[in-house]
C-alpha atoms as a PDB file:
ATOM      1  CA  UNK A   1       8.882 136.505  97.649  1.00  0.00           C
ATOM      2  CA  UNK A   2       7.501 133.745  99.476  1.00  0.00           C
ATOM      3  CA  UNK A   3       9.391 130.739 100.950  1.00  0.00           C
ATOM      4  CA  UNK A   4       8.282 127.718 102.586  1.00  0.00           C
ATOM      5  CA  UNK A   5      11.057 124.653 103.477  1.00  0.00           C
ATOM      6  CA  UNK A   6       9.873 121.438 104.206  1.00  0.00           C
ATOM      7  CA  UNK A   7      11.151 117.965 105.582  1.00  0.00           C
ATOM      8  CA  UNK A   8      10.443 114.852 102.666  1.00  0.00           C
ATOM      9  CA  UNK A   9      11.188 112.201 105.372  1.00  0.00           C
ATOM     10  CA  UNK A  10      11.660 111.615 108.995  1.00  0.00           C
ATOM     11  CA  UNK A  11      14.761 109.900 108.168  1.00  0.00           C
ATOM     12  CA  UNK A  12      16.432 113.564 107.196  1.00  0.00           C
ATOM     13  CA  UNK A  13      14.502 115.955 109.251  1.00  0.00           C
ATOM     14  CA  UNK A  14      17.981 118.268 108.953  1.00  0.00           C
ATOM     15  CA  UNK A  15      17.320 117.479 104.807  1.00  0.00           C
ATOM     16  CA  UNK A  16      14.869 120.563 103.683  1.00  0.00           C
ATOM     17  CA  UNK A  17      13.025 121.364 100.659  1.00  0.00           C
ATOM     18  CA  UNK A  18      12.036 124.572 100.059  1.00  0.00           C
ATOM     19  CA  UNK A  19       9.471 126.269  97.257  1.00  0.00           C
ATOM     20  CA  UNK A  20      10.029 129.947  96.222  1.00  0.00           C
ATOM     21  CA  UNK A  21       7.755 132.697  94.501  1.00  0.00           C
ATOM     22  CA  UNK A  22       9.374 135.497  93.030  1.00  0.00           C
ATOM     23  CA  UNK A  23       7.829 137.516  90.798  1.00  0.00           C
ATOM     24  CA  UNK A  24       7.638 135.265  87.566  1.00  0.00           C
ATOM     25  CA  UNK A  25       8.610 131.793  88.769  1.00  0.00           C
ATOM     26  CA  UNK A  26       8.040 129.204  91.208  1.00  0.00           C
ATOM     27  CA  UNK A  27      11.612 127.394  92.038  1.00  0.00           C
ATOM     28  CA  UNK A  28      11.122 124.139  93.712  1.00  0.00           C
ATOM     29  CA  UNK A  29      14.072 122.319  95.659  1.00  0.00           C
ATOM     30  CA  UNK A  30      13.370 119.107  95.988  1.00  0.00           C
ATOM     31  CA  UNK A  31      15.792 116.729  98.016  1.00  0.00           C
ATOM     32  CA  UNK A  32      16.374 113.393  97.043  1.00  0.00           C
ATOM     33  CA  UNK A  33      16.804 109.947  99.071  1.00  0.00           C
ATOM     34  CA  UNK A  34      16.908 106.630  99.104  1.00  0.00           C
ATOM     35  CA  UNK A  35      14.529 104.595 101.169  1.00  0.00           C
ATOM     36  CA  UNK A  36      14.023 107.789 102.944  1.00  0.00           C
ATOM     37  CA  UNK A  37      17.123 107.781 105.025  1.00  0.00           C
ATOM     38  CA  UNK A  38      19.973 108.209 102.999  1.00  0.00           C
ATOM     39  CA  UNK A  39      20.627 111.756 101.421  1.00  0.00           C
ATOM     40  CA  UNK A  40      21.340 111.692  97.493  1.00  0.00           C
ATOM     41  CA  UNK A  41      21.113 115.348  96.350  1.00  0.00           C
ATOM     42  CA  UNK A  42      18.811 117.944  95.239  1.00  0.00           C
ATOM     43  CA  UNK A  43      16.555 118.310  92.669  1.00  0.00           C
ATOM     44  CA  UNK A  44      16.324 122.013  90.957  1.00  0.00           C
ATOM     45  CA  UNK A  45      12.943 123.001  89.195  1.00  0.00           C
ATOM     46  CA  UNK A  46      12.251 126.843  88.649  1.00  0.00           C
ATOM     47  CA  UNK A  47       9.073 126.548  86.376  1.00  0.00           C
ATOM     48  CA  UNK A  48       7.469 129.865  84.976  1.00  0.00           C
ATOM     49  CA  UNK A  49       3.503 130.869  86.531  1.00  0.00           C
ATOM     50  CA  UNK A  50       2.307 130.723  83.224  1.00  0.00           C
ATOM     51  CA  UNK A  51       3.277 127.148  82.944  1.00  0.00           C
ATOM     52  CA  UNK A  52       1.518 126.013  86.105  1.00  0.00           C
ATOM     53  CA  UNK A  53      -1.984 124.767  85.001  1.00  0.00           C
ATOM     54  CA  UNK A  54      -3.378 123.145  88.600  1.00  0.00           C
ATOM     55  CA  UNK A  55      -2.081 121.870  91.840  1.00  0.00           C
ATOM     56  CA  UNK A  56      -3.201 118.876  93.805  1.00  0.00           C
ATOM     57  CA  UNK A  57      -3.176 118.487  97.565  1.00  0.00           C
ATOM     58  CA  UNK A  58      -3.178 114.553  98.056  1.00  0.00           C
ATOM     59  CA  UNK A  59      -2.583 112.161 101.230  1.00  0.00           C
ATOM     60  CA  UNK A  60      -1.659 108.828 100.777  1.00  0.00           C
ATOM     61  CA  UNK A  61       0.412 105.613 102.030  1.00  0.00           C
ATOM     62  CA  UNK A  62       3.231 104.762 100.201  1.00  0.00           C
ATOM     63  CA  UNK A  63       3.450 100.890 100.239  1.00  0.00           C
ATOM     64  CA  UNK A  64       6.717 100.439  99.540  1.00  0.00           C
ATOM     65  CA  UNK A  65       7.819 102.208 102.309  1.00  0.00           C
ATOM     66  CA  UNK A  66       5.306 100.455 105.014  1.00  0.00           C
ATOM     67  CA  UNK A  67       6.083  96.944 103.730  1.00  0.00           C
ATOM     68  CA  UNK A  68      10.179  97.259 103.632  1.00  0.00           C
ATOM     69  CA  UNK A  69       9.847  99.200 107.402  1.00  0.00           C
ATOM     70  CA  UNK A  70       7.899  96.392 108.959  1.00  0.00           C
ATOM     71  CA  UNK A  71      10.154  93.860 107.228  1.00  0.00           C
ATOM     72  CA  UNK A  72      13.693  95.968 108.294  1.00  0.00           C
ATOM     73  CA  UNK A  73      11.764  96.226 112.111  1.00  0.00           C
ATOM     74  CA  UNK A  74      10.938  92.430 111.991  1.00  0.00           C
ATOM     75  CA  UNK A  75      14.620  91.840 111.387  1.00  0.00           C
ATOM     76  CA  UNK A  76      15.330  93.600 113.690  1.00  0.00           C
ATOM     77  CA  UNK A  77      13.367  92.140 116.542  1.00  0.00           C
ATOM     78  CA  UNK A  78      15.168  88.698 115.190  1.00  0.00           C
ATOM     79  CA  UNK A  79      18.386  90.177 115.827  1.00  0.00           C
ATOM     80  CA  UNK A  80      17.639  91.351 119.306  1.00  0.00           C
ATOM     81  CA  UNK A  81      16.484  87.282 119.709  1.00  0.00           C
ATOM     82  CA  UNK A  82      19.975  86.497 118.198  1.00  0.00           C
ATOM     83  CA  UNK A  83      21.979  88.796 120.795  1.00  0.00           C
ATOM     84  CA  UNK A  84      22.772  91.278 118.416  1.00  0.00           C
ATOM     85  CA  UNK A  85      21.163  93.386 120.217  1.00  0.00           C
ATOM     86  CA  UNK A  86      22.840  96.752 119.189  1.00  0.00           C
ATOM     87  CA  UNK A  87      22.280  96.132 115.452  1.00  0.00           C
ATOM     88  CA  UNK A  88      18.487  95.023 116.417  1.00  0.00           C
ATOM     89  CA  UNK A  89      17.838  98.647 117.922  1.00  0.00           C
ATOM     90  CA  UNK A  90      18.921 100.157 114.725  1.00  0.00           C
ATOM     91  CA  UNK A  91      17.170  98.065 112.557  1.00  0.00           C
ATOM     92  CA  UNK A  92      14.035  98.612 114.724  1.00  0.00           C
ATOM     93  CA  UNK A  93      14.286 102.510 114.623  1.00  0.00           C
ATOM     94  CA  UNK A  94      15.182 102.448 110.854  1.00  0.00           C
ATOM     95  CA  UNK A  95      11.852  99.929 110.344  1.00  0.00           C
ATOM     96  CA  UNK A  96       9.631 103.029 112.382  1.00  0.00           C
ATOM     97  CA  UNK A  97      11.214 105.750 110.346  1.00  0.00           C
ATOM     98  CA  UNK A  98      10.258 103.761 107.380  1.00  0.00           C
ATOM     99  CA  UNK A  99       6.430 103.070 108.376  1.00  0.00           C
ATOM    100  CA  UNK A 100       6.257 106.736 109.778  1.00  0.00           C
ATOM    101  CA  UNK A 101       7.547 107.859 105.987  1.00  0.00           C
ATOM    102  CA  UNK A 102       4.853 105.530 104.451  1.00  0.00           C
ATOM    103  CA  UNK A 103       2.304 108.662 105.508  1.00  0.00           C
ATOM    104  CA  UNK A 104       2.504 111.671 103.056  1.00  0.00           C
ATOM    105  CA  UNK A 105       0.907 114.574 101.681  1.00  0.00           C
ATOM    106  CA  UNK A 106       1.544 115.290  98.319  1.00  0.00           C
ATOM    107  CA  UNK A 107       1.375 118.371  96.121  1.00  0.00           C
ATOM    108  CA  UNK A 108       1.299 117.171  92.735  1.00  0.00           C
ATOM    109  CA  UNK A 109       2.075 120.373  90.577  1.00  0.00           C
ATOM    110  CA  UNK A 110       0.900 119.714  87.166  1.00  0.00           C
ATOM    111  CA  UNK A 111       2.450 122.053  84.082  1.00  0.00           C
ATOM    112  CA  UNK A 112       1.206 122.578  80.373  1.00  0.00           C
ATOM    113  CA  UNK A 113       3.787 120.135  78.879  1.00  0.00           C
ATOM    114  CA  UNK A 114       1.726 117.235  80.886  1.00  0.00           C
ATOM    115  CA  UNK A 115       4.906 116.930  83.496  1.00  0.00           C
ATOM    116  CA  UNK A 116       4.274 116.885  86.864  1.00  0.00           C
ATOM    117  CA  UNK A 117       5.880 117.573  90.194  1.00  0.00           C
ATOM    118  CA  UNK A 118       5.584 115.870  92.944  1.00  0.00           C
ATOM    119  CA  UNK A 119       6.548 117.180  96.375  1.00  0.00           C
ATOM    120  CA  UNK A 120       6.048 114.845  99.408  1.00  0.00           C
ATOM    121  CA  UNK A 121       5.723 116.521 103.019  1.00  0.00           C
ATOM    122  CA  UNK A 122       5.946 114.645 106.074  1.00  0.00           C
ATOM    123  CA  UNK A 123       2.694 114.105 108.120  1.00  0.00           C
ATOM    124  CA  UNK A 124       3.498 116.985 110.305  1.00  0.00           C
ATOM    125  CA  UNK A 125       4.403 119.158 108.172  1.00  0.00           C
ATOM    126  CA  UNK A 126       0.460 119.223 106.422  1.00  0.00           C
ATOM    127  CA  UNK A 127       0.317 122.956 107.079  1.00  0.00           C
ATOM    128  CA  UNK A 128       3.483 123.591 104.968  1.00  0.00           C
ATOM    129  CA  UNK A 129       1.880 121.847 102.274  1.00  0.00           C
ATOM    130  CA  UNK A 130      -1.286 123.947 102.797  1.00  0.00           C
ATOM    131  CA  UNK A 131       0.691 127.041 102.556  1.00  0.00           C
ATOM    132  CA  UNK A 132       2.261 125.918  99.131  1.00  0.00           C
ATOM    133  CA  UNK A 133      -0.865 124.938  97.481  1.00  0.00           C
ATOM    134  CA  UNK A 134      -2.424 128.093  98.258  1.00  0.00           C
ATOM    135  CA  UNK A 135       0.549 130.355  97.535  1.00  0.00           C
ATOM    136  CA  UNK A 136       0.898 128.290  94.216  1.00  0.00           C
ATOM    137  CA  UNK A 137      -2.880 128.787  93.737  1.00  0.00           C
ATOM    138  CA  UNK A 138      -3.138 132.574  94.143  1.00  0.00           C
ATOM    139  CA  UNK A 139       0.103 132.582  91.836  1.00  0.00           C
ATOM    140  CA  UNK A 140      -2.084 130.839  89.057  1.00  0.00           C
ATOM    141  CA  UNK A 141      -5.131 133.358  90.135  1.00  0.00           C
ATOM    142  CA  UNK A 142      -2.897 136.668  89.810  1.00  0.00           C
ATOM    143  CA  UNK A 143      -1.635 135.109  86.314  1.00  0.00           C
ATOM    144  CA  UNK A 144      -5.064 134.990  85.360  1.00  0.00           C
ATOM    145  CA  UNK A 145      -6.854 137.945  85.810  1.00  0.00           C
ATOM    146  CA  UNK A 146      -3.594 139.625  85.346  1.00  0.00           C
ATOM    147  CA  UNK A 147      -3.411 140.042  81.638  1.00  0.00           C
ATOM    148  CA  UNK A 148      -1.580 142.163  78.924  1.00  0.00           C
ATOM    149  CA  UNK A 149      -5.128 144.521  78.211  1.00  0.00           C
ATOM    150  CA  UNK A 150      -5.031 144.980  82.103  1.00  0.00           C
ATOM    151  CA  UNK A 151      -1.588 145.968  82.009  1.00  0.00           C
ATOM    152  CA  UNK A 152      -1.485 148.055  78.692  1.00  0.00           C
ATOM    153  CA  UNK A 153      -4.674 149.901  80.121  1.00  0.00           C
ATOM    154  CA  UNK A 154      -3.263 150.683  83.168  1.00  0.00           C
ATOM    155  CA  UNK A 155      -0.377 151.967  81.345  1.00  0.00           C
ATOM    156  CA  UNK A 156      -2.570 154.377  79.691  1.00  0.00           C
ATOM    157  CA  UNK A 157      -4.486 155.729  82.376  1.00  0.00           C
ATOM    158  CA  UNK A 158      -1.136 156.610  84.332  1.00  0.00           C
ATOM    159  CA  UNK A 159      -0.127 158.660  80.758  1.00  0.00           C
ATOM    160  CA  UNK A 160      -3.168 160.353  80.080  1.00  0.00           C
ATOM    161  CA  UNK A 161      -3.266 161.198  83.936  1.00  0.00           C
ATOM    162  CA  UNK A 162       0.415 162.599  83.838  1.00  0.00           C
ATOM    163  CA  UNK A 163      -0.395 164.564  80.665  1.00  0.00           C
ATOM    164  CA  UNK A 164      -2.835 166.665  82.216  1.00  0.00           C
END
């Protein structure tokens, strides 16, 4: 069994996914927030190998997230003008957080009913995502050249070879 956890934001670094082989399935823990700093629960996927049909590895800027963090740190930098200075400071850091999240890398896991999931990974934790796409990858592989007439020979050999 392989795990590997993984931060979605650097608004919840404490806020971890994690992705799980066992032997049949690949469960997926996604957790979910809003505008990247506000924890709203988990999201539960245990999908069977042989459901899997590819994985993507994918970076890319989510707009949404650079365009409302350079607004909230613009605001903020008015409040500091306006003597609200505390507020401003918050608003500034919550406007980085939001134009650091605007960097992911994305494992797009796509299954034979045409759904897909999507994991994001922060930008440092690339390796993590690495890690998953190969591990999900080899899982697909072993499924592959794994088949029943493998098994049932196998089985077989191992009676023939205790008979004797």
């Amino acid at each position: 069994m392989s795990v590997i956890r993984y931060a979605t934001s650097y608004g919840t670094l404490y806020l971890k996914g994690k992705i799980e082989k066992q032997e049949n399935t690949i469960e997926f823990l996604i957790p979910n927030t809003i505008l990247g700093c506000i924890p709203f629960g988990m999201n539960h996927k245990s999908v069977a190998i042989s459901q899997i049909t590819s994985v993507v590895k994918d970076f890319r800027y989510a707009l949404e997230y650079l365009f409302l963090g350079l607004f909230v740190a613009v605001l903020g930098i008015f409040m500091i003008l306006m003597n609200f200075t505390v507020v401003g400071v918050v608003f500034i850091i919550l406007g980085f957080i939001g134009i650091l999240d605007a960097r992911k890398s994305t494992l797009i896991v796509s299954l034979n009913s045409n759904d897909h999931i999507v994991i994001s990974f922060v930008r440092f934790d690339r390796k993590k995502a690495d890690q998953a796409y190969e591990m999900i990858n080899s899982a697909i592989s072993e499924r592959v050249s794994d088949t029943n007439v493998k098994r049932q020979t196998d089985r077989v050999i191992e009676a023939i070879q205790n008979d004797e």
